[in-house]
C-alpha atoms as a PDB file:
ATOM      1  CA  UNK A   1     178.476  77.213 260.344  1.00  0.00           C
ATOM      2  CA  UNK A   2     178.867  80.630 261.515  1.00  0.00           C
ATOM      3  CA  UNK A   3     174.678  82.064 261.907  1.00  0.00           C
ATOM      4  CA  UNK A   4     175.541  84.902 258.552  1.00  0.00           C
ATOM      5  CA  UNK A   5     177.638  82.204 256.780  1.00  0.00           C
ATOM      6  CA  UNK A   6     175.721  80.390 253.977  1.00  0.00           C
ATOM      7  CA  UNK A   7     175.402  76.490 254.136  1.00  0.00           C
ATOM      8  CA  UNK A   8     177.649  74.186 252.362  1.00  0.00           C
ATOM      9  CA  UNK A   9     176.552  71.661 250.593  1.00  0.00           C
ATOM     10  CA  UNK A  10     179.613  68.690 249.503  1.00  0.00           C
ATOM     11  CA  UNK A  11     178.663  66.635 246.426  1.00  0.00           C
ATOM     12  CA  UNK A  12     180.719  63.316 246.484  1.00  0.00           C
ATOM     13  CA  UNK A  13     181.098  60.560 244.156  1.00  0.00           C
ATOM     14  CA  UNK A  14     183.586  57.945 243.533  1.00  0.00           C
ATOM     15  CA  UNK A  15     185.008  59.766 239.964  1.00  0.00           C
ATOM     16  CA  UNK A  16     184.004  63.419 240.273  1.00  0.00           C
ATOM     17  CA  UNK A  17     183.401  63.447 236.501  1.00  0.00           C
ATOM     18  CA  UNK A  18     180.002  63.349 235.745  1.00  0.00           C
ATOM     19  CA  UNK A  19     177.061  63.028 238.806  1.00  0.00           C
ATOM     20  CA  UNK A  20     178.716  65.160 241.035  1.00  0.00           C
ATOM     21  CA  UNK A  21     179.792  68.063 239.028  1.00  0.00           C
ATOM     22  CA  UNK A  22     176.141  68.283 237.317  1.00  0.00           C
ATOM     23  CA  UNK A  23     174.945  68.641 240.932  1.00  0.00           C
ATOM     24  CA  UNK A  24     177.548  71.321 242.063  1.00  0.00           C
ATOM     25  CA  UNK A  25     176.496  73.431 238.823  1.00  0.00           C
ATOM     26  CA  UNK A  26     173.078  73.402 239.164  1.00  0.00           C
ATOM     27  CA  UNK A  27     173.561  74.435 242.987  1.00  0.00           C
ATOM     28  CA  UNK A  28     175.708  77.072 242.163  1.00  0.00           C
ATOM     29  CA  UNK A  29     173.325  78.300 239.534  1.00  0.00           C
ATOM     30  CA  UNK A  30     170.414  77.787 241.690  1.00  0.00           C
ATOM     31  CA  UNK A  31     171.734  79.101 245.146  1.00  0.00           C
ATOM     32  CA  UNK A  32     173.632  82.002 244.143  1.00  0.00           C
ATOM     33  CA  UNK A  33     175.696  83.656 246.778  1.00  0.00           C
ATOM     34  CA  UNK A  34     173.573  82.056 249.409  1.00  0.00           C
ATOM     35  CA  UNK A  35     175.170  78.871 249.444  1.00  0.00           C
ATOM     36  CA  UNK A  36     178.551  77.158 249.263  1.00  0.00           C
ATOM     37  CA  UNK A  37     178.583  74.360 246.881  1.00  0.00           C
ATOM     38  CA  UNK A  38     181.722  72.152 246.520  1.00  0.00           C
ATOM     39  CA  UNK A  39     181.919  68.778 244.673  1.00  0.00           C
ATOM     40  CA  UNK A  40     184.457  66.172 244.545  1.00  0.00           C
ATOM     41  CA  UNK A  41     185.440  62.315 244.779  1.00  0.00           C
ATOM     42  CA  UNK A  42     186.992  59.711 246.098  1.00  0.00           C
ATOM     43  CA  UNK A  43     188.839  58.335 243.101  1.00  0.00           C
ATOM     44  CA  UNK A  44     188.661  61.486 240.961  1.00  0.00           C
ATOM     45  CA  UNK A  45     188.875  61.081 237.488  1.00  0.00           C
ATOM     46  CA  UNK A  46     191.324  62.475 234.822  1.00  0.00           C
ATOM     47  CA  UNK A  47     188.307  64.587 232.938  1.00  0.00           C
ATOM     48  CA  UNK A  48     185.248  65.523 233.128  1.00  0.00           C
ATOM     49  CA  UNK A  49     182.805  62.698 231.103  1.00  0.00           C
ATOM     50  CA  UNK A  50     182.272  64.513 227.689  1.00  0.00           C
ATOM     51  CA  UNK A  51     178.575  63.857 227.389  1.00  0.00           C
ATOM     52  CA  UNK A  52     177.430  65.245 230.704  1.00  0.00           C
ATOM     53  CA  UNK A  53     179.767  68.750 229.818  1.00  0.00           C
ATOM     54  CA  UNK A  54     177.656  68.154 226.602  1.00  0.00           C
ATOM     55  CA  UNK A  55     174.079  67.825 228.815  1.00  0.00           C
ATOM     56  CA  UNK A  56     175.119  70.705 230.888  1.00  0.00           C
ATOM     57  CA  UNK A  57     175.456  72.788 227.505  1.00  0.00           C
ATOM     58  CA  UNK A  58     172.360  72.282 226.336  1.00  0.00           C
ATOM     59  CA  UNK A  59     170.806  73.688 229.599  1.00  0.00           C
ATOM     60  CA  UNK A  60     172.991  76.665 229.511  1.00  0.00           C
ATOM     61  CA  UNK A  61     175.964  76.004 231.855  1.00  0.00           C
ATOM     62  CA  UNK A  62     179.026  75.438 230.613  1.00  0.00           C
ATOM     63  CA  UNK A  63     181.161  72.965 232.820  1.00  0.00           C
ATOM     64  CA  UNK A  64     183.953  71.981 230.628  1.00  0.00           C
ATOM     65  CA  UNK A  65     187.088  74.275 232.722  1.00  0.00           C
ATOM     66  CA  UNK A  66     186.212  72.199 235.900  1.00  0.00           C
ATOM     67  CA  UNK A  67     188.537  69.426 236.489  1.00  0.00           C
ATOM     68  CA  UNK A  68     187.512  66.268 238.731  1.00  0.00           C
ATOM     69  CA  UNK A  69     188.722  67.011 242.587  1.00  0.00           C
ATOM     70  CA  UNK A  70     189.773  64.715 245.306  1.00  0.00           C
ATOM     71  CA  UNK A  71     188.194  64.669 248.629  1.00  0.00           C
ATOM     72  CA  UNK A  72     189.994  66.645 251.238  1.00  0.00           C
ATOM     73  CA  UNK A  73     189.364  66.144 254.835  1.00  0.00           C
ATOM     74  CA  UNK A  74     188.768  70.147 255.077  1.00  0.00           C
ATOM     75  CA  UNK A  75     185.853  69.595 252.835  1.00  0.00           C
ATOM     76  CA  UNK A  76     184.237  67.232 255.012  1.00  0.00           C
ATOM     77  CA  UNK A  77     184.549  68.793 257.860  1.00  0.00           C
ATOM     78  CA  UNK A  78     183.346  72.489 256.394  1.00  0.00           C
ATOM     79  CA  UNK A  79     180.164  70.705 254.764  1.00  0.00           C
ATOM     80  CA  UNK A  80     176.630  71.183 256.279  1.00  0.00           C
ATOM     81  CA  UNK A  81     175.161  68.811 254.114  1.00  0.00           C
ATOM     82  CA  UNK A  82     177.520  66.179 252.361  1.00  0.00           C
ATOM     83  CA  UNK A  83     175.365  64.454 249.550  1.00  0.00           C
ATOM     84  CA  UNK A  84     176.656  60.892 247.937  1.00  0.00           C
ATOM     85  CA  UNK A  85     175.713  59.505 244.845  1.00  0.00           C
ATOM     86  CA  UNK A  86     176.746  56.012 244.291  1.00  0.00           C
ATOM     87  CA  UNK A  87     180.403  56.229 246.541  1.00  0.00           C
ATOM     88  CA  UNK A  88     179.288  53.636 248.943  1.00  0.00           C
ATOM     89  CA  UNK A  89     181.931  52.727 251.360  1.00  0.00           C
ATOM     90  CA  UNK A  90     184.528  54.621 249.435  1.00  0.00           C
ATOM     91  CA  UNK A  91     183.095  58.057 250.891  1.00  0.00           C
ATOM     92  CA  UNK A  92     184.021  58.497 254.588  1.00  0.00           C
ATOM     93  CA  UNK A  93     182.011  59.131 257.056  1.00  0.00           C
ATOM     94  CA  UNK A  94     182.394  62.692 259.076  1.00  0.00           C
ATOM     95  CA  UNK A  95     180.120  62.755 262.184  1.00  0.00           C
ATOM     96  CA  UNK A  96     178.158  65.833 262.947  1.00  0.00           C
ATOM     97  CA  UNK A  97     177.185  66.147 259.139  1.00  0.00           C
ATOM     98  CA  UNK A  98     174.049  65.873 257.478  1.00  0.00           C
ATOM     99  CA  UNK A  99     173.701  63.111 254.754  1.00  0.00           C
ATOM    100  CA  UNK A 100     171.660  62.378 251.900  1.00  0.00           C
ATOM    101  CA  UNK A 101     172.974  59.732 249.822  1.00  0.00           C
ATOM    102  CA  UNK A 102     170.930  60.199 246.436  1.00  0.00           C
ATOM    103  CA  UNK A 103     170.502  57.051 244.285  1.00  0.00           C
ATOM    104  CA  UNK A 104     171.721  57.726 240.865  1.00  0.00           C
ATOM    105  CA  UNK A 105     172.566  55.674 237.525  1.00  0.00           C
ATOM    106  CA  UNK A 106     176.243  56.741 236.688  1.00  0.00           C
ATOM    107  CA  UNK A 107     176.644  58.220 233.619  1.00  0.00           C
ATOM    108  CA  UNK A 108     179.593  57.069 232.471  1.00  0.00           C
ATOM    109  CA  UNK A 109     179.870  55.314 229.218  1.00  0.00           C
ATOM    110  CA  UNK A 110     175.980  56.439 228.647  1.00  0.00           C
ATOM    111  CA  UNK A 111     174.303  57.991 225.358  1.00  0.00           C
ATOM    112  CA  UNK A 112     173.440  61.497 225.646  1.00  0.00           C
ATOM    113  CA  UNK A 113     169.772  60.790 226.134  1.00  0.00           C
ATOM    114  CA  UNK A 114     170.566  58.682 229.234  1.00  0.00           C
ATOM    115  CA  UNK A 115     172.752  61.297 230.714  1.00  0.00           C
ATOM    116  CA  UNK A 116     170.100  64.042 229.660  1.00  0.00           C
ATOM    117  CA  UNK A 117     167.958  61.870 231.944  1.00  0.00           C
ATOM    118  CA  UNK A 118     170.081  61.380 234.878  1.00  0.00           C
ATOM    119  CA  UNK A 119     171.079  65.084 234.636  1.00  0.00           C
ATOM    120  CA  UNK A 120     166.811  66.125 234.986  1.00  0.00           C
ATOM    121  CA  UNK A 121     166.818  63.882 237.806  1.00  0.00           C
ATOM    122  CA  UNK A 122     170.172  65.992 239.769  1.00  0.00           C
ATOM    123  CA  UNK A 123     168.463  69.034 238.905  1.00  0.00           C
ATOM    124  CA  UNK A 124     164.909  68.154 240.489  1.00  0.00           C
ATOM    125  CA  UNK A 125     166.727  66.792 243.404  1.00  0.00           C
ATOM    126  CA  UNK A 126     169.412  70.016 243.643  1.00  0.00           C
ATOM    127  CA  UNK A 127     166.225  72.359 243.368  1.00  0.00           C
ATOM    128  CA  UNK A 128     164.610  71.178 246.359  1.00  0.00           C
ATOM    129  CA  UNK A 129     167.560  70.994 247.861  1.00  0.00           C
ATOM    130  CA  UNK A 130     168.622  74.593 247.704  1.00  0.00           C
ATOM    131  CA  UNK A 131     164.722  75.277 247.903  1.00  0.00           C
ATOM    132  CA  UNK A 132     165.051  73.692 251.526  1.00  0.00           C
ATOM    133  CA  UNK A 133     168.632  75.185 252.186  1.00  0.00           C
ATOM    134  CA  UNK A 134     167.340  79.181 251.519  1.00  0.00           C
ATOM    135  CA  UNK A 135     164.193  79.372 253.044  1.00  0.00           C
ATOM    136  CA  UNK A 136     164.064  81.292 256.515  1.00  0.00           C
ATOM    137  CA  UNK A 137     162.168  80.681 259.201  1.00  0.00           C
ATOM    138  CA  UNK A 138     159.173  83.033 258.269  1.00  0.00           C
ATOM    139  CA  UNK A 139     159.071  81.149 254.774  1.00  0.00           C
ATOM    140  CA  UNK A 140     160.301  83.126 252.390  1.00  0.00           C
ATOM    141  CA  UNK A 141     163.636  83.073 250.872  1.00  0.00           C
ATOM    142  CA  UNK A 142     167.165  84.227 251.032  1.00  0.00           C
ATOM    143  CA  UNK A 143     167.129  84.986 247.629  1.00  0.00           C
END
């Protein structure tokens, strides 16, 4: 990371459908133009999972043109922090990086209350992500 570029944060997951998509949106929303949010997966899906593009809408962003995206090696290696949810030993390892590896119930094939649930849950974790992410050194932040 160049010192002006912003940090990029990789969401992974095995399908790129539900988990890791609600995570890139709520970064993107969150961080603005001060960080680089990517998501994708190791097995990516055909669509999105219809109830978490419903979730999403009811929280005012509207996912349903993104399509599920494989893992490139490029991604990877750009990615300050690479965050997995429930990829395991499908998700490959790229040294140098920073990893979280966030313990999430996969939404797929869930009621809309469940995903509503699992959705909160991203967003807490995604806000103190970015929260941690934008602050300078003096404490306040980038945005």
């Amino acid at each position: 990371m160049m010192a002006n570029d912003p940090p990029e944060i990789l969401f992974l997951c095995v399908h790129n459908a539900g988990r890791s998509q609600i995570a890139a949106a709520f970064a993107r929303e969150m961080g603005g133009d001060h960080i680089a949010v990517h998501s994708a997966g190791s097995d990516p899906s055909e669509d999105l999972n219809p109830a978490v593009v419903d979730a999403m809408k009811e929280v005012g962003l509207d996912i349903s043109r993104e399509l599920p995206k494989r893992l490139t090696e490029e991604m990877g290696l750009r990615a300050d922090v690479i965050v997995t949810m429930g990829c395991g030993d499908a998700c490959p390892v790229y040294f140098g990086k920073r990893y979280e590896d966030w313990e999430l119930e996969d939404p797929r094939g869930k009621d809309l209350n469940t995903v509503r649930r699992i959705r909160d849950e991203i967003r807490d974790r995604v806000r103190a992500l970015v929260s941690e992410l934008t602050e300078t050194e003096d404490g306040a932040t980038n945005r």
